[in-house]
Protein backbone atom coordinates (compact mmCIF):
# COMPACT_ATOMS: atom_id res chain seq x y z
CA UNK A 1 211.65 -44.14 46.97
CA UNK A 2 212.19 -45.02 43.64
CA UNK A 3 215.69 -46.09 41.35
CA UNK A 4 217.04 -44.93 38.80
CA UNK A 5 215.64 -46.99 35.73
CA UNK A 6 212.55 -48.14 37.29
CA UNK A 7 209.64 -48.20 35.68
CA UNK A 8 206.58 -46.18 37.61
CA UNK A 9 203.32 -45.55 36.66
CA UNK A 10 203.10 -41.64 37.44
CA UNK A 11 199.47 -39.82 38.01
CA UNK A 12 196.99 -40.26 35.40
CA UNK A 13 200.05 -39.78 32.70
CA UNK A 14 201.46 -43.39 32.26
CA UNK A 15 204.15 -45.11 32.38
CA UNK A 16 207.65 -43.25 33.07
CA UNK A 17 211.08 -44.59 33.37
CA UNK A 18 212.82 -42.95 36.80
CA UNK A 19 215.90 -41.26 34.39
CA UNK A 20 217.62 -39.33 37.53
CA UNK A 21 217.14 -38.73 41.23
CA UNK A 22 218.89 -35.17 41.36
CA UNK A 23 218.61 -32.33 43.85
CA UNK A 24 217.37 -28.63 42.31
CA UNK A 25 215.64 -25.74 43.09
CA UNK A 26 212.50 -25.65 40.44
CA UNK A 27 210.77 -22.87 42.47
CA UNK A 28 213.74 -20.57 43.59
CA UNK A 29 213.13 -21.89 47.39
CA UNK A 30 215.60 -24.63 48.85
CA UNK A 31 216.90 -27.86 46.87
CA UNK A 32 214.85 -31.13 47.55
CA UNK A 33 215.33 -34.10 45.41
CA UNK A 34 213.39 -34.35 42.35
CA UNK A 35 212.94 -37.78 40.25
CA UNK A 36 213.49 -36.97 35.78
CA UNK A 37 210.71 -39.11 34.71
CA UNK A 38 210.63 -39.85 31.07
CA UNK A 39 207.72 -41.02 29.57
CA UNK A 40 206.93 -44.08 27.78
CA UNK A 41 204.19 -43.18 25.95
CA UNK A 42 203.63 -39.31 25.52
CA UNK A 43 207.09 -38.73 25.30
CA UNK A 44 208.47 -35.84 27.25
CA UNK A 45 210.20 -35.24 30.34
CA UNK A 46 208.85 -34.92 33.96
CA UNK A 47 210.85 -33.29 36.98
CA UNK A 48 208.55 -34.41 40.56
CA UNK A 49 209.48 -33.67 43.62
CA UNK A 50 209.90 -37.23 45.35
CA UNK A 51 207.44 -35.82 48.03
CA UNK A 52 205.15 -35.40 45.48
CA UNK A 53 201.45 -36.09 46.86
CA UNK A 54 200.86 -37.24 42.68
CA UNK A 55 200.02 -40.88 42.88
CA UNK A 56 203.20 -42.93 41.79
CA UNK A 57 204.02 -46.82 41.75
CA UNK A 58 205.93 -49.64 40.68
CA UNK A 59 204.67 -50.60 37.12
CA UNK A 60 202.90 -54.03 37.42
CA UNK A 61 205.14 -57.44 36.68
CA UNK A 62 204.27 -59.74 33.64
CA UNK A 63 202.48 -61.88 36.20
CA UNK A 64 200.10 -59.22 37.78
CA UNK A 65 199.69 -58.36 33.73
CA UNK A 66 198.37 -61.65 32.89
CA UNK A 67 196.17 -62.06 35.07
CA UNK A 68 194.18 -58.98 35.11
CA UNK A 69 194.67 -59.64 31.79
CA UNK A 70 193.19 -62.90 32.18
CA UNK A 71 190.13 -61.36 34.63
CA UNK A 72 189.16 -58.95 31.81
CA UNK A 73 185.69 -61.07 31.08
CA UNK A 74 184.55 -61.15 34.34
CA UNK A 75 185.21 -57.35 35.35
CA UNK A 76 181.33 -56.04 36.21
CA UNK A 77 180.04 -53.26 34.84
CA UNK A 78 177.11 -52.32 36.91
CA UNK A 79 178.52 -49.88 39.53
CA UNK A 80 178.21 -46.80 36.65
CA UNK A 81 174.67 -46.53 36.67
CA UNK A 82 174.07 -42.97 36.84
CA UNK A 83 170.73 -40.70 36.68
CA UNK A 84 172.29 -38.11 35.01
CA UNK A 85 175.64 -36.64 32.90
CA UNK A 86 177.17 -35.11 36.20
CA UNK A 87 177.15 -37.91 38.61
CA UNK A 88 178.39 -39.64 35.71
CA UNK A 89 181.45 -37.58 35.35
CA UNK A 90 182.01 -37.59 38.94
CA UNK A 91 181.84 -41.19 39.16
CA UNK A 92 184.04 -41.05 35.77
CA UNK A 93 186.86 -38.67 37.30
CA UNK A 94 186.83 -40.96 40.64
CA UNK A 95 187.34 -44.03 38.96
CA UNK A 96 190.13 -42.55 36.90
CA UNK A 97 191.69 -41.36 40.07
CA UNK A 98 191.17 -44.14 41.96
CA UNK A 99 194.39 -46.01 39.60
CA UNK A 100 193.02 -49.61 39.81
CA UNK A 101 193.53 -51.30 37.38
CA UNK A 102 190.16 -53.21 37.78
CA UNK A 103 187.90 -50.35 38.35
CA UNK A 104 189.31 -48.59 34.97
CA UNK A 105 189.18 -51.54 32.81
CA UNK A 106 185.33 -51.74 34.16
CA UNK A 107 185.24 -48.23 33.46
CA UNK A 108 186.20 -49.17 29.88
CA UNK A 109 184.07 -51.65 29.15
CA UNK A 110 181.14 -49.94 30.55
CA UNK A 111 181.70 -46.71 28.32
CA UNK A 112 181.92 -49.55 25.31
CA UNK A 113 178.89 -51.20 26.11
CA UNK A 114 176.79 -47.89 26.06
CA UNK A 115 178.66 -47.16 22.74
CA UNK A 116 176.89 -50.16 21.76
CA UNK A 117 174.12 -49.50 22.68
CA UNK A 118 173.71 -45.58 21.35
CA UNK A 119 175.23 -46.79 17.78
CA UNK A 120 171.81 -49.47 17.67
CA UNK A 121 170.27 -46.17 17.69
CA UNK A 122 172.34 -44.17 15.17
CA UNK A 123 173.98 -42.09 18.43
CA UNK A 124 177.63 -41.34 19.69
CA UNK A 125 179.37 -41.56 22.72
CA UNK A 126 179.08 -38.00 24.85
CA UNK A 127 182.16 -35.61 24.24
CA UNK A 128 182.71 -36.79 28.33
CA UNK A 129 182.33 -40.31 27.51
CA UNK A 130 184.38 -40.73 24.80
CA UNK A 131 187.27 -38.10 26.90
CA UNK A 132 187.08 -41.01 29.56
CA UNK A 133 187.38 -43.40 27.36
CA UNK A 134 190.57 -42.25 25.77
CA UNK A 135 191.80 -40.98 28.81
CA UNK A 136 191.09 -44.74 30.87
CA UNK A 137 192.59 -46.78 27.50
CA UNK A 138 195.66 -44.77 27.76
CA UNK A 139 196.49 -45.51 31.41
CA UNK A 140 195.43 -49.19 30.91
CA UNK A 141 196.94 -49.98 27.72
CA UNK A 142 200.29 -47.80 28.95
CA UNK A 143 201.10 -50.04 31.48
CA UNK A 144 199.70 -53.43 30.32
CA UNK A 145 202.00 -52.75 27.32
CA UNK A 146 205.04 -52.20 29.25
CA UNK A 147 204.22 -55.00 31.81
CA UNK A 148 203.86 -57.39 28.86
CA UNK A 149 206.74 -56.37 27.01
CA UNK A 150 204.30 -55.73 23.64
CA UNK A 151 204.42 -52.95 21.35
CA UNK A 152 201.06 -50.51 22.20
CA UNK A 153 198.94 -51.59 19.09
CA UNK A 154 199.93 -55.29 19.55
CA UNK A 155 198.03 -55.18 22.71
CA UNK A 156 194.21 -55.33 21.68
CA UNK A 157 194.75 -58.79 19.71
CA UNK A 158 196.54 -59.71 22.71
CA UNK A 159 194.11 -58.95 25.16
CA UNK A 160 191.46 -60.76 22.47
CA UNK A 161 193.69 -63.54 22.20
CA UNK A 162 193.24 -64.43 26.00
CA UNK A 163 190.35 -63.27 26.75
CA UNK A 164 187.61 -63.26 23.79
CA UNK A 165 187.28 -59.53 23.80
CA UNK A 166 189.04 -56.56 22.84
């Protein structure tokens, strides 16, 4: 269980700050202990059900930060080789919900690579592509942000800064 004030990563939404552990009734049915989450990013307020099967976890520390940080140029890309747009949303979707950290940077650069590639012949990213994109960015740069104690747009020069790429 989490405190109040910690900072939790929450689902595919980002980073939250626990606000309040209270008991309510949301659904009419008996009270059970809910967590406020406020969100870091996307402002807004969450009320979850502690038992919530959502995924939810301890934001990372500077440390953990820094290095993935650190491992960004040698994240492979090669496991999102796909025959065709459905496998590759599946594989997409999976990675997204599979919240590591490593999988959805590789995710990222992957998706960047084949932007690359389809601007050298005057083409855009899919409508899916560019969705997963945003969508993988979001949860990376979220936490990353908060780990690092950096303001949100400060974080590609910092991630080029220590790494080469951005």
């Amino acid at each position: 269980m989490f405190n109040c004030g910690d900072l939790i990563v929450y689902g595919n939404n980002g980073v939250c700050r626990v606000e309040e552990i209270t008991e309510m009734s949301l659904t009419g049915g008996e009270e059970q202990l809910y967590y406020v989450l406020k969100s870091k990013t996307a402002g807004g307020t969450a009320y979850v059900p502690v038992n919530s099967p959502v995924y939810m976890r301890p934001v990372m520390s500077q440390q953990e930060a820094e290095e993935l940080v650190r491992q960004i140029p040698f994240v492979k890309t090669d496991c999102f080789e796909v025959s065709n747009a459905r496998d590759m949303q599946k594989l997409y979707r999976k990675t997204i919900q599979s919240h590591d950290c490593v999988q959805i940077i590789s995710l990222i650069k992957h998706i960047r690579r084949t932007e690359k590639k389809k601007q050298e012949m005057k083409k855009k990213l899919s409508s899916t592509e560019e969705r997963f994109l945003e969508q993988a960015m979001k949860i990376i740069n979220s936490e990353l942000s908060v780990a690092l104690n950096l303001e949100p747009q400060k974080l590609p020069e910092y991630i080029a800064a220590h790494t080469g790429e951005n």
